[in-house]
N, C-alpha and C. Protein backbone atom coordinates (compact mmCIF):
# COMPACT_ATOMS: atom_id res chain seq x y z
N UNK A 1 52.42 14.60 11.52
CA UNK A 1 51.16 15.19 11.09
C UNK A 1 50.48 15.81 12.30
N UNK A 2 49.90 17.12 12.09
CA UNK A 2 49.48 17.80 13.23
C UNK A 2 48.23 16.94 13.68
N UNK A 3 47.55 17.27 14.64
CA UNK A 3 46.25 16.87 15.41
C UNK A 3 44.93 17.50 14.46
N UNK A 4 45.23 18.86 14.07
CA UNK A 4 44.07 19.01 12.87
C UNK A 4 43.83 18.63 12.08
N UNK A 5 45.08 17.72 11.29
CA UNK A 5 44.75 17.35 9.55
C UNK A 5 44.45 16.21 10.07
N UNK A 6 44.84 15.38 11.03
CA UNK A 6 44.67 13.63 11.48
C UNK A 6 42.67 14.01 11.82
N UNK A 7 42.34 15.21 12.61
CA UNK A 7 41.06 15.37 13.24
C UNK A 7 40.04 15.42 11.50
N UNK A 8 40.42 16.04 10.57
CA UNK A 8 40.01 16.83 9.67
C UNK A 8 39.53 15.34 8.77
N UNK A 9 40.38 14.47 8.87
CA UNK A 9 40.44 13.23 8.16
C UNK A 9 39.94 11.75 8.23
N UNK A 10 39.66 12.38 9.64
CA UNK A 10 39.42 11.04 10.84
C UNK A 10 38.23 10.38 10.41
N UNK A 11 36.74 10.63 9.48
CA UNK A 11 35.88 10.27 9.15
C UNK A 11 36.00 9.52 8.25
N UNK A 12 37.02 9.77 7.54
CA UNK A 12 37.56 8.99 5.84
C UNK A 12 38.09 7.78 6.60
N UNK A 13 39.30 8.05 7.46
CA UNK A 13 39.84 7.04 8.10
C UNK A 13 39.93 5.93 9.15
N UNK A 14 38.24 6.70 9.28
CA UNK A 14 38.23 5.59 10.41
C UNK A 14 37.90 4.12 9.94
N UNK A 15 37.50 3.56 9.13
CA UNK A 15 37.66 2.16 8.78
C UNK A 15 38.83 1.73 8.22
N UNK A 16 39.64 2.79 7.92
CA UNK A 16 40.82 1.90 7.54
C UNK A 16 41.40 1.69 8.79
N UNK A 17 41.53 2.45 9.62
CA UNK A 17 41.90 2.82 10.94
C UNK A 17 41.39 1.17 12.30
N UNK A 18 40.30 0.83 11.80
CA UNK A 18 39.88 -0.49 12.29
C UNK A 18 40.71 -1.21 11.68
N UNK A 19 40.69 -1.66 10.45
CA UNK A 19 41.65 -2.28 9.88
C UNK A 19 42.89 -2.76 9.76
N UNK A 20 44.05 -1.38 10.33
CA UNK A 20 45.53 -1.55 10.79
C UNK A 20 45.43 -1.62 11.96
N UNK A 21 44.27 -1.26 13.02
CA UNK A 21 44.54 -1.64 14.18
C UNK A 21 43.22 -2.37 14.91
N UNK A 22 43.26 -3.53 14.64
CA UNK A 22 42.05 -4.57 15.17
C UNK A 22 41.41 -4.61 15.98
N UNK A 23 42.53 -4.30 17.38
CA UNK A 23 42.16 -4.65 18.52
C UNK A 23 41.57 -2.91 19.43
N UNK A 24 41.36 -2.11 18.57
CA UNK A 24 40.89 -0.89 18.86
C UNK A 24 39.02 -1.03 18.34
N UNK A 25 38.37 -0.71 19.46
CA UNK A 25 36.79 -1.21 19.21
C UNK A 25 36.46 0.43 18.92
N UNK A 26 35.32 -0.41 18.53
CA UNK A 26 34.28 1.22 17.85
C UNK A 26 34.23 2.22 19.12
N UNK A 27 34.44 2.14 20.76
CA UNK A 27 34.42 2.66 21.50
C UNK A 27 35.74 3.49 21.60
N UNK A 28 36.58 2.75 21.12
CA UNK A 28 38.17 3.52 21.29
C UNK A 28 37.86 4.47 20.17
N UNK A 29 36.86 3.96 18.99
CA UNK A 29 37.70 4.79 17.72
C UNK A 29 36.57 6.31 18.26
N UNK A 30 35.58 6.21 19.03
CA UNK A 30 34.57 6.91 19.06
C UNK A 30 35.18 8.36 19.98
N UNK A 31 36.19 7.63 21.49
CA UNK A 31 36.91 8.54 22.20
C UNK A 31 37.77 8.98 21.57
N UNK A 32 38.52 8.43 20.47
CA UNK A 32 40.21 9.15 19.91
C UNK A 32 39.57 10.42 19.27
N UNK A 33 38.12 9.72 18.31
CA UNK A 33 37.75 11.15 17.62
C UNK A 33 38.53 12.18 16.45
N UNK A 34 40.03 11.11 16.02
CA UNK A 34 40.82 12.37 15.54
C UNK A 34 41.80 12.72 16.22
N UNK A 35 42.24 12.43 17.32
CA UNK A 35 43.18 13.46 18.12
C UNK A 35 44.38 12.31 17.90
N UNK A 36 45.44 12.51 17.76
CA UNK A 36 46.62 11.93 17.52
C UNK A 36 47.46 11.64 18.33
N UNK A 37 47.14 12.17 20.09
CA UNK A 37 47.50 11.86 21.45
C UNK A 37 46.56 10.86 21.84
N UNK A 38 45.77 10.43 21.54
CA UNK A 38 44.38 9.53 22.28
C UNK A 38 44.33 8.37 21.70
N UNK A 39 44.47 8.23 19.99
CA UNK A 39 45.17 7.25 19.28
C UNK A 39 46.88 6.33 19.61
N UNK A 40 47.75 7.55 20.04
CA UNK A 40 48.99 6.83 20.12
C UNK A 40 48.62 6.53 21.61
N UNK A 41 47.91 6.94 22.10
CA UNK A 41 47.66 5.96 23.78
C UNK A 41 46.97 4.66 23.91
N UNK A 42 45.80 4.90 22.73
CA UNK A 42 45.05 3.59 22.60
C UNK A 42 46.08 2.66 22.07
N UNK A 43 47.04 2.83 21.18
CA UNK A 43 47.66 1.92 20.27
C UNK A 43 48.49 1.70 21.79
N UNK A 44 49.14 2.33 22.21
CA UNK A 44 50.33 2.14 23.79
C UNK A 44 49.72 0.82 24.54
N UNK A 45 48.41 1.24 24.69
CA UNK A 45 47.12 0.76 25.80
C UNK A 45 47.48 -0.85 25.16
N UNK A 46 46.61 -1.11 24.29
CA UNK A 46 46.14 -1.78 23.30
C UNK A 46 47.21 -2.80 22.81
N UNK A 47 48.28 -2.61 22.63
CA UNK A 47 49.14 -2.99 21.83
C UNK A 47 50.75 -2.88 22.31
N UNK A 48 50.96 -2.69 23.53
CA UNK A 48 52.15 -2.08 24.24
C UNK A 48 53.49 -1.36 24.03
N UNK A 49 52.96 -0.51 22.91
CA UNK A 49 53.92 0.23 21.69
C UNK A 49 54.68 1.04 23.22
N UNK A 50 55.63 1.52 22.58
CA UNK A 50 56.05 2.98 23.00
C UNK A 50 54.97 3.88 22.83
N UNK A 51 55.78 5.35 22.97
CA UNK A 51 55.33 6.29 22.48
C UNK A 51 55.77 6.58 21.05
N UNK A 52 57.17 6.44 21.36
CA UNK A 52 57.79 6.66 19.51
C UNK A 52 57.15 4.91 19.07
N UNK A 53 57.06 4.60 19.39
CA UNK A 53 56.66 3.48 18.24
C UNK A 53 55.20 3.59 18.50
N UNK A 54 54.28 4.03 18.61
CA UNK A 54 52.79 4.56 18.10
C UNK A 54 53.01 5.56 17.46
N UNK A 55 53.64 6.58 17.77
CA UNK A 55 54.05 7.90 16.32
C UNK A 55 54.62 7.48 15.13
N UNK A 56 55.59 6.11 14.90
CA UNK A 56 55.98 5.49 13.90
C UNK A 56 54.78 5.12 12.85
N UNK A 57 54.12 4.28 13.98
CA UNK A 57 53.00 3.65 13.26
C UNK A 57 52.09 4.43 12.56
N UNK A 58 51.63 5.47 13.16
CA UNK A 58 50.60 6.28 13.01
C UNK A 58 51.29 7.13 11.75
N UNK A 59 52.81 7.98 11.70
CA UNK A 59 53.04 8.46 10.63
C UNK A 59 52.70 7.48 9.67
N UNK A 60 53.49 5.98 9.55
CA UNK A 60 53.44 4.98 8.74
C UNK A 60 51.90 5.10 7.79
N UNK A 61 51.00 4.73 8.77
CA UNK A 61 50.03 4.58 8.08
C UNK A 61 49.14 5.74 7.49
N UNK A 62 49.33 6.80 8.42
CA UNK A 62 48.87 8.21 7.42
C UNK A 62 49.36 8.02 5.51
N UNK A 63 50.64 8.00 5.86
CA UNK A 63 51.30 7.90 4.84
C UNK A 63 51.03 7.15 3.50
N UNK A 64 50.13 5.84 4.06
CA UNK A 64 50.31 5.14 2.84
C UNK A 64 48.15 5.29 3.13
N UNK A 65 47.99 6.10 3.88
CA UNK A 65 46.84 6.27 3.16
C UNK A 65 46.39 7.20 2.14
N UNK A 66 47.19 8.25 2.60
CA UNK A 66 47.37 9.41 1.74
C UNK A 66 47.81 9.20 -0.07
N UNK A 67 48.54 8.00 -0.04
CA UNK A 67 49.35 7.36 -0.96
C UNK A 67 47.91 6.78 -1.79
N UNK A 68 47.37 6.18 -1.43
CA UNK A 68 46.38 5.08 -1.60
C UNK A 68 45.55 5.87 -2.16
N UNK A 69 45.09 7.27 -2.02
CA UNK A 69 43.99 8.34 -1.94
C UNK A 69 44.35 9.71 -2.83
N UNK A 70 45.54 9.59 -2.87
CA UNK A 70 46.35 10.28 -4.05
C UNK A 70 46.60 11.56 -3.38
N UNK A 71 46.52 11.83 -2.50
CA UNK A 71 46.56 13.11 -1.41
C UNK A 71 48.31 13.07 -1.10
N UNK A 72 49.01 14.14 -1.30
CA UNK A 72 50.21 14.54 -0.81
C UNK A 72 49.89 14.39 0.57
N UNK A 73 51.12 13.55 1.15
CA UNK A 73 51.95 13.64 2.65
C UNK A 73 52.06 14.96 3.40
């Protein structure tokens, strides 16, 4: 998913976004802002993912929010 549709969405998602990822505070979610490089760093930071495994995650959960919301992938 590009950086615009994740940016475009980011208001809807940001509490679910607390939700799959706990240990990300209202300060992280305030700097990511949407951007889908700043997120897979916080999750890296945060959580000691990879890089491909924060892009996993992050497709992952786009996915089943979109699902959840009835919005095509």
């Amino acid at each position: 998913m590009s950086n615009d549709i994740l940016e475009g969405r980011w208001k809807r998602m940001r509490g679910s976004t607390k939700e799959w990822w706990g240990k990300l505070t209202d300060s992280d979610l305030d700097r990511i802002a949407g951007k889908r490089d700043q997120l897979a760093g916080a999750l890296q930071e945060k959580y000691g993912y990879t890089r491909a495994k924060a892009d996993e995650e992050i497709d992952r959960r786009l996915k089943e929010f979109d699902q959840k919301h009835n919005k095509p992938a």
